[in-house]
N, C-alpha and C. Protein backbone atom coordinates (compact mmCIF):
# COMPACT_ATOMS: atom_id res chain seq x y z
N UNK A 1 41.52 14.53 -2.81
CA UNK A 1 41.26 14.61 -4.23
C UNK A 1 39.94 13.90 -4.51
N UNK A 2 39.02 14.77 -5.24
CA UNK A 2 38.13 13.90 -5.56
C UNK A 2 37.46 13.44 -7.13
N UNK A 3 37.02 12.23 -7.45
CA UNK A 3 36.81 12.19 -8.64
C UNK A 3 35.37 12.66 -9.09
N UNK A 4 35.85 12.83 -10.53
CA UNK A 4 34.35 13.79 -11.01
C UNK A 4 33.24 12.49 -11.35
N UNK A 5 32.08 13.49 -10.69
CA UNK A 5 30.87 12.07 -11.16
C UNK A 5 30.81 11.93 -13.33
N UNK A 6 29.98 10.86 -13.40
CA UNK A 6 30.09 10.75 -14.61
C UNK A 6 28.29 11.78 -14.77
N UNK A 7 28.88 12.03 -16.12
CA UNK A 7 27.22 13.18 -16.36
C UNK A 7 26.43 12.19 -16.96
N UNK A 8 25.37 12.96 -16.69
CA UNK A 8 24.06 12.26 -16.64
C UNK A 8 23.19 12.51 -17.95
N UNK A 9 22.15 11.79 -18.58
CA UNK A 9 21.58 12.33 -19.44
C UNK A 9 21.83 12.77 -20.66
N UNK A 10 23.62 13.01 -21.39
CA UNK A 10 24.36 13.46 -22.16
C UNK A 10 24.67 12.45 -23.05
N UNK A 11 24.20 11.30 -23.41
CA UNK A 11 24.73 9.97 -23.87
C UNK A 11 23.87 9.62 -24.22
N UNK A 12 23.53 8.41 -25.35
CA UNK A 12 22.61 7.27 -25.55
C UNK A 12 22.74 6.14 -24.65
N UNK A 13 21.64 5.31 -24.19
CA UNK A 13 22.15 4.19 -24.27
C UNK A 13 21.47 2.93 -24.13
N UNK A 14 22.10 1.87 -24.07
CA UNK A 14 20.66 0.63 -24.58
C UNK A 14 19.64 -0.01 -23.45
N UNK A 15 18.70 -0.03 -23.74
CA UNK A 15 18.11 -0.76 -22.90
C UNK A 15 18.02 -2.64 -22.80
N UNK A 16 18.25 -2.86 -21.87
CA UNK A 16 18.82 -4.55 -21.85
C UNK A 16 17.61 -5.03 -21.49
N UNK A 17 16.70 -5.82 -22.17
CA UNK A 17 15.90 -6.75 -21.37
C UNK A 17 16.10 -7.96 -20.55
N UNK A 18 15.95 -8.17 -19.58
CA UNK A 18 16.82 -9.36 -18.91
C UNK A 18 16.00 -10.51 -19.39
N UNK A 19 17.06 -11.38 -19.50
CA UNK A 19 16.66 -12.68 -19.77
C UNK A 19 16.41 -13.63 -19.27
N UNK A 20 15.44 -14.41 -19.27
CA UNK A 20 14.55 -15.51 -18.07
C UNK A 20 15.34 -16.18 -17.67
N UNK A 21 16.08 -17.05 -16.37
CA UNK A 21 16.74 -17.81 -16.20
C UNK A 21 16.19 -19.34 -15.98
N UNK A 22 16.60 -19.89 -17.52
CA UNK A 22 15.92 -21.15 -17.71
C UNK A 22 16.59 -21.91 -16.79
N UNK A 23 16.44 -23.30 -16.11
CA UNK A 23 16.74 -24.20 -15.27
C UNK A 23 17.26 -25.48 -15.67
N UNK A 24 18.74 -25.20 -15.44
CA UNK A 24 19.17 -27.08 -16.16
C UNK A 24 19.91 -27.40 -14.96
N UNK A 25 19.62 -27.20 -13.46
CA UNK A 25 19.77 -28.09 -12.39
C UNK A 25 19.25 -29.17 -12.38
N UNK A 26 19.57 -30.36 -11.25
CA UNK A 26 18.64 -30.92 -10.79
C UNK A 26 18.01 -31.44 -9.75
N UNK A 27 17.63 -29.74 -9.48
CA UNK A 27 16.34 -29.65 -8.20
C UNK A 27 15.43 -30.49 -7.94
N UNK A 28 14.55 -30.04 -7.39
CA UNK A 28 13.20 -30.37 -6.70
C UNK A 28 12.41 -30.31 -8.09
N UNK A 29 12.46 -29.05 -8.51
CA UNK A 29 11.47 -28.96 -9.73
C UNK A 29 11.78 -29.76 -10.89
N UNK A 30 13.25 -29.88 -11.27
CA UNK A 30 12.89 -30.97 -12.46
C UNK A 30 12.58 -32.60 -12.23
N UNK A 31 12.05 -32.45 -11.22
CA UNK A 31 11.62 -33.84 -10.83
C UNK A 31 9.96 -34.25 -11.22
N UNK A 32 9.33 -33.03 -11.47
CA UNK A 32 7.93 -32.59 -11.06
C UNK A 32 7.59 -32.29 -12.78
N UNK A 33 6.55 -32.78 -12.59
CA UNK A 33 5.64 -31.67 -13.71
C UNK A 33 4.95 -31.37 -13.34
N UNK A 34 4.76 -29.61 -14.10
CA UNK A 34 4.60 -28.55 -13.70
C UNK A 34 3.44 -27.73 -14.48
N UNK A 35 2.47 -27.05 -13.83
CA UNK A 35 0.82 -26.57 -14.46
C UNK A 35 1.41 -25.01 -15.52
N UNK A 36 1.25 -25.65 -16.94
CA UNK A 36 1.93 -24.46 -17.89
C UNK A 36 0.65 -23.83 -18.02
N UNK A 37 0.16 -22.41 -18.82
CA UNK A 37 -1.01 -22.34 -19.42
C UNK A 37 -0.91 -22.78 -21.08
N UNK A 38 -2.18 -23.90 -21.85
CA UNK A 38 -1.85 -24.72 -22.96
C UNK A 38 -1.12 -23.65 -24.11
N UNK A 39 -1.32 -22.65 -24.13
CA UNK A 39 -0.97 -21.64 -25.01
C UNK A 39 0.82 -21.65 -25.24
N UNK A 40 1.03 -21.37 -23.72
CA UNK A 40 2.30 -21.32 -23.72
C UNK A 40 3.31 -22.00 -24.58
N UNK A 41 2.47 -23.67 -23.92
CA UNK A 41 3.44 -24.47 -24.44
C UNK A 41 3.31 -24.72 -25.89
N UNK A 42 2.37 -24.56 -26.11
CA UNK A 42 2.44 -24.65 -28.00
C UNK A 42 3.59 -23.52 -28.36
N UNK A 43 3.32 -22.75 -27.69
CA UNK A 43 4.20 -21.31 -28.37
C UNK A 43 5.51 -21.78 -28.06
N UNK A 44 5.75 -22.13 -26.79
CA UNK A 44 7.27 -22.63 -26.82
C UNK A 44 7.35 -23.83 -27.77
N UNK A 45 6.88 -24.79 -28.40
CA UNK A 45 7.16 -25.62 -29.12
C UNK A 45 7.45 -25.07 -30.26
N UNK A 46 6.69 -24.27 -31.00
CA UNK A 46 6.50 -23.71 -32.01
C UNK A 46 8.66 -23.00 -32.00
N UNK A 47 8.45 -22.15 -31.05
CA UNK A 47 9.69 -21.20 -31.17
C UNK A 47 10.72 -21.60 -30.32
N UNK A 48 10.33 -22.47 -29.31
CA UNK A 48 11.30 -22.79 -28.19
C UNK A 48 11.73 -21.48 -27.31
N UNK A 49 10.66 -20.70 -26.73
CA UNK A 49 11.00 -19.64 -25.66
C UNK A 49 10.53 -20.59 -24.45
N UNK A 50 11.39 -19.77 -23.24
CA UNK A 50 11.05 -20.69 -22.15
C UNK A 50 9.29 -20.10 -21.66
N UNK A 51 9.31 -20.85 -20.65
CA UNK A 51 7.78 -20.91 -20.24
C UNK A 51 7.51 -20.74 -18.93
N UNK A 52 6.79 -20.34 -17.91
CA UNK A 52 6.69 -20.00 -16.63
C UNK A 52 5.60 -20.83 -15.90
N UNK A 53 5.72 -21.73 -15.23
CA UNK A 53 4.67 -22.76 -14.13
C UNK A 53 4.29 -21.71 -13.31
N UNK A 54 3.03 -22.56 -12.95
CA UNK A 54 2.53 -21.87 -11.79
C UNK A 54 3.09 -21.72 -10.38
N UNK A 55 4.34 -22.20 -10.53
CA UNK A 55 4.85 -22.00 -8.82
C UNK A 55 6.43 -21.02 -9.47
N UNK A 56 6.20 -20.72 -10.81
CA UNK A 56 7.39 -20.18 -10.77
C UNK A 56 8.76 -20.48 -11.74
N UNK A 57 8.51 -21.60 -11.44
CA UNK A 57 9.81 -22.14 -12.55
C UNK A 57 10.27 -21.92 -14.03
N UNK A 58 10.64 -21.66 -14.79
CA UNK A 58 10.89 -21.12 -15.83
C UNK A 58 11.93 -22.20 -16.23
N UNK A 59 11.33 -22.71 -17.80
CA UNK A 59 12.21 -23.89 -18.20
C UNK A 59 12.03 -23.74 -19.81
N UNK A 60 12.43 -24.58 -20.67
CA UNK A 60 12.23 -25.05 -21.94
C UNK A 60 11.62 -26.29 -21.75
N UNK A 61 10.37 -26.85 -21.90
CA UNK A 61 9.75 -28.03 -21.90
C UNK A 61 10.49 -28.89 -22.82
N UNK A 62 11.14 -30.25 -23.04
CA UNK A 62 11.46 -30.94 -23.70
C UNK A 62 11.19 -32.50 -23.07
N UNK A 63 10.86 -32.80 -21.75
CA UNK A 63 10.25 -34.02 -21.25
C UNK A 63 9.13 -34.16 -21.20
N UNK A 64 8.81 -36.10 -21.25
CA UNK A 64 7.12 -36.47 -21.24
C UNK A 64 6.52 -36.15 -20.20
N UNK A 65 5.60 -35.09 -19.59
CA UNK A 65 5.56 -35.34 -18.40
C UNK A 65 4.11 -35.84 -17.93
N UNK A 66 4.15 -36.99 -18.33
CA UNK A 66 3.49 -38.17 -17.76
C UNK A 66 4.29 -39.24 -17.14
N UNK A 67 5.76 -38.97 -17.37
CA UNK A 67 6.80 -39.20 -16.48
C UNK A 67 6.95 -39.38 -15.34
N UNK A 68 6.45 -37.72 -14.86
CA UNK A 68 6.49 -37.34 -13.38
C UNK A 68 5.82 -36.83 -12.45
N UNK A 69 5.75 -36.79 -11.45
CA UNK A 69 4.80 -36.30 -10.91
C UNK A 69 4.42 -35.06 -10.94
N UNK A 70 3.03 -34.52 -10.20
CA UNK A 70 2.69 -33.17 -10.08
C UNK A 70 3.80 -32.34 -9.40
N UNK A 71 4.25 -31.43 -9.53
CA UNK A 71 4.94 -30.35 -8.79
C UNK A 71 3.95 -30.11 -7.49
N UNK A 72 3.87 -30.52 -6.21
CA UNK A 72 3.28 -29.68 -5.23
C UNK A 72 2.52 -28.35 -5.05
N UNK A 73 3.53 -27.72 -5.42
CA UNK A 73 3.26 -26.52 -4.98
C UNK A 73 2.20 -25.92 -6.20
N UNK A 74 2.58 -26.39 -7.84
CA UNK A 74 1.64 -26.01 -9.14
C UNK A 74 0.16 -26.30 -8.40
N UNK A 75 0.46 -27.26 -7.94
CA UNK A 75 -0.85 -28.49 -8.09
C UNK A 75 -1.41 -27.65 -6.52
N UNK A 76 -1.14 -27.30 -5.55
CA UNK A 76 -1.87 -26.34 -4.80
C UNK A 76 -2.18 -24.91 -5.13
N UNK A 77 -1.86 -24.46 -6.12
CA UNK A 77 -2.22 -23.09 -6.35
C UNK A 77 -3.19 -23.32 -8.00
N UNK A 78 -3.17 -24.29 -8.25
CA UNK A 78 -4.09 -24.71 -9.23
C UNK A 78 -5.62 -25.13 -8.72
N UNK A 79 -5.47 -25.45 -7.41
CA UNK A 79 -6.46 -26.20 -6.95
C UNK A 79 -7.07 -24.96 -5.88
N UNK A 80 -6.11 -23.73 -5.55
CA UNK A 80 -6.56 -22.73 -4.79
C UNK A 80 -7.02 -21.74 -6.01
N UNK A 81 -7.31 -22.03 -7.54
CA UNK A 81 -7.99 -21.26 -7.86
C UNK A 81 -9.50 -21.35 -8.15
N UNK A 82 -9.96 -22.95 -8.14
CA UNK A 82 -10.85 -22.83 -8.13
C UNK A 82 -11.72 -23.03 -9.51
N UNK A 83 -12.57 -22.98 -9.42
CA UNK A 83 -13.84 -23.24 -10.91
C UNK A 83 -13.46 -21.82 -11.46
N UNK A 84 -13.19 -20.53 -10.71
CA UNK A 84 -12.97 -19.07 -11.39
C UNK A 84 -11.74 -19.47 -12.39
N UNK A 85 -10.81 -20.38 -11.92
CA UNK A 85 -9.55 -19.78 -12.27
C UNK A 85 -9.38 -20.01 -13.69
N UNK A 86 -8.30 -20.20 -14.76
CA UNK A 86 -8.14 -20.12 -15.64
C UNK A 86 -8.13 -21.07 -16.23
N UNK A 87 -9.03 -21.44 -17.01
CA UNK A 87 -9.33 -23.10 -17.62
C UNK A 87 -8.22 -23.02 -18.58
N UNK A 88 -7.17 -22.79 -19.47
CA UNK A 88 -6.49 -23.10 -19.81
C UNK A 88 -5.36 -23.72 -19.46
N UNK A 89 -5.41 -23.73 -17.72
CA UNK A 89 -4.24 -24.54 -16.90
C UNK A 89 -4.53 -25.25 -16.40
N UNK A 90 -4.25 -26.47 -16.93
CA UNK A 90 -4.73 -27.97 -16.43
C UNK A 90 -3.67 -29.03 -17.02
N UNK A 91 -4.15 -30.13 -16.59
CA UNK A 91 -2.92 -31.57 -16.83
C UNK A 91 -2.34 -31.65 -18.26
N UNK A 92 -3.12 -31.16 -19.34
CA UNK A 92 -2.49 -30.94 -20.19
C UNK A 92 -1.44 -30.18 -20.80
N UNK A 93 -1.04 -29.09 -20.02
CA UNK A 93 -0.21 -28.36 -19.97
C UNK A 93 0.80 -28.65 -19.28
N UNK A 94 0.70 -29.34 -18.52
CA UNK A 94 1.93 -30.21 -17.90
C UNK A 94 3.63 -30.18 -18.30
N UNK A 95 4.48 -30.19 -17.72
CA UNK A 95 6.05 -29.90 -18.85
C UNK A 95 5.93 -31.70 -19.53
C-alpha cells in the first residue's frame, strides 16, 4: 500500500525568516569583547536587535566591555584587514 504524496504548488504558504540565535551561554565568547561595526551597535541600542562580531557571534550587547578582553579571533581578523578594511570596526564598537 502506498501513501499519496502531498501536492505541490496548490496551497499558500508562509515564509519564515529564521531568527538569529542570540547567545546566553557561558562560553568562550562571553568572556571576550567582541569587534561590532559602530552602526550596529547604536541600532541595537536604539531597538535592541541582536548584532553580529567579527568572528561570528551574535548577541544583544548589554555589558561594559572595557570589562573584558579582546575576543581573539575578532581581534585577528580585524587586524587581517588592514588600513583597507572597514574603519567603522574598531575598539569602540566593542560589546
Amino acid at each position: 500500500m502506498s501513501t499519496p504524496e502531498p501536492e505541490r504548488g496548490t496551497g499558500t504558504g508562509t515564509l519564515v525568516e529564521p531568527t538569529p540565535q542570540v547567545s546566553h551561554g557561558d562560553g568562550d565568547h562571553e568572556r571576550f569583547a567582541h569587534y561590532v561595526q559602530k552602526d550596529k551597535i547604536m541600532a541595537s541600542a536604539l531597538d535592541g536587535t541582536p548584532v553580529v562580531a567579527l568572528c561570528g557571534k551574535v548577541w544583544v550587547p548589554g555589558r561594559d566591555p572595557k570589562k573584558y578582553p579582546v575576543c581573539p579571533m575578532c581581534k585577528e581578523i580585524y587586524e587581517s584587514m588592514g588600513a583597507g578594511g572597514d574603519k567603522g570596526k574598531d575598539g569602540g564598537g566593542k560589546k
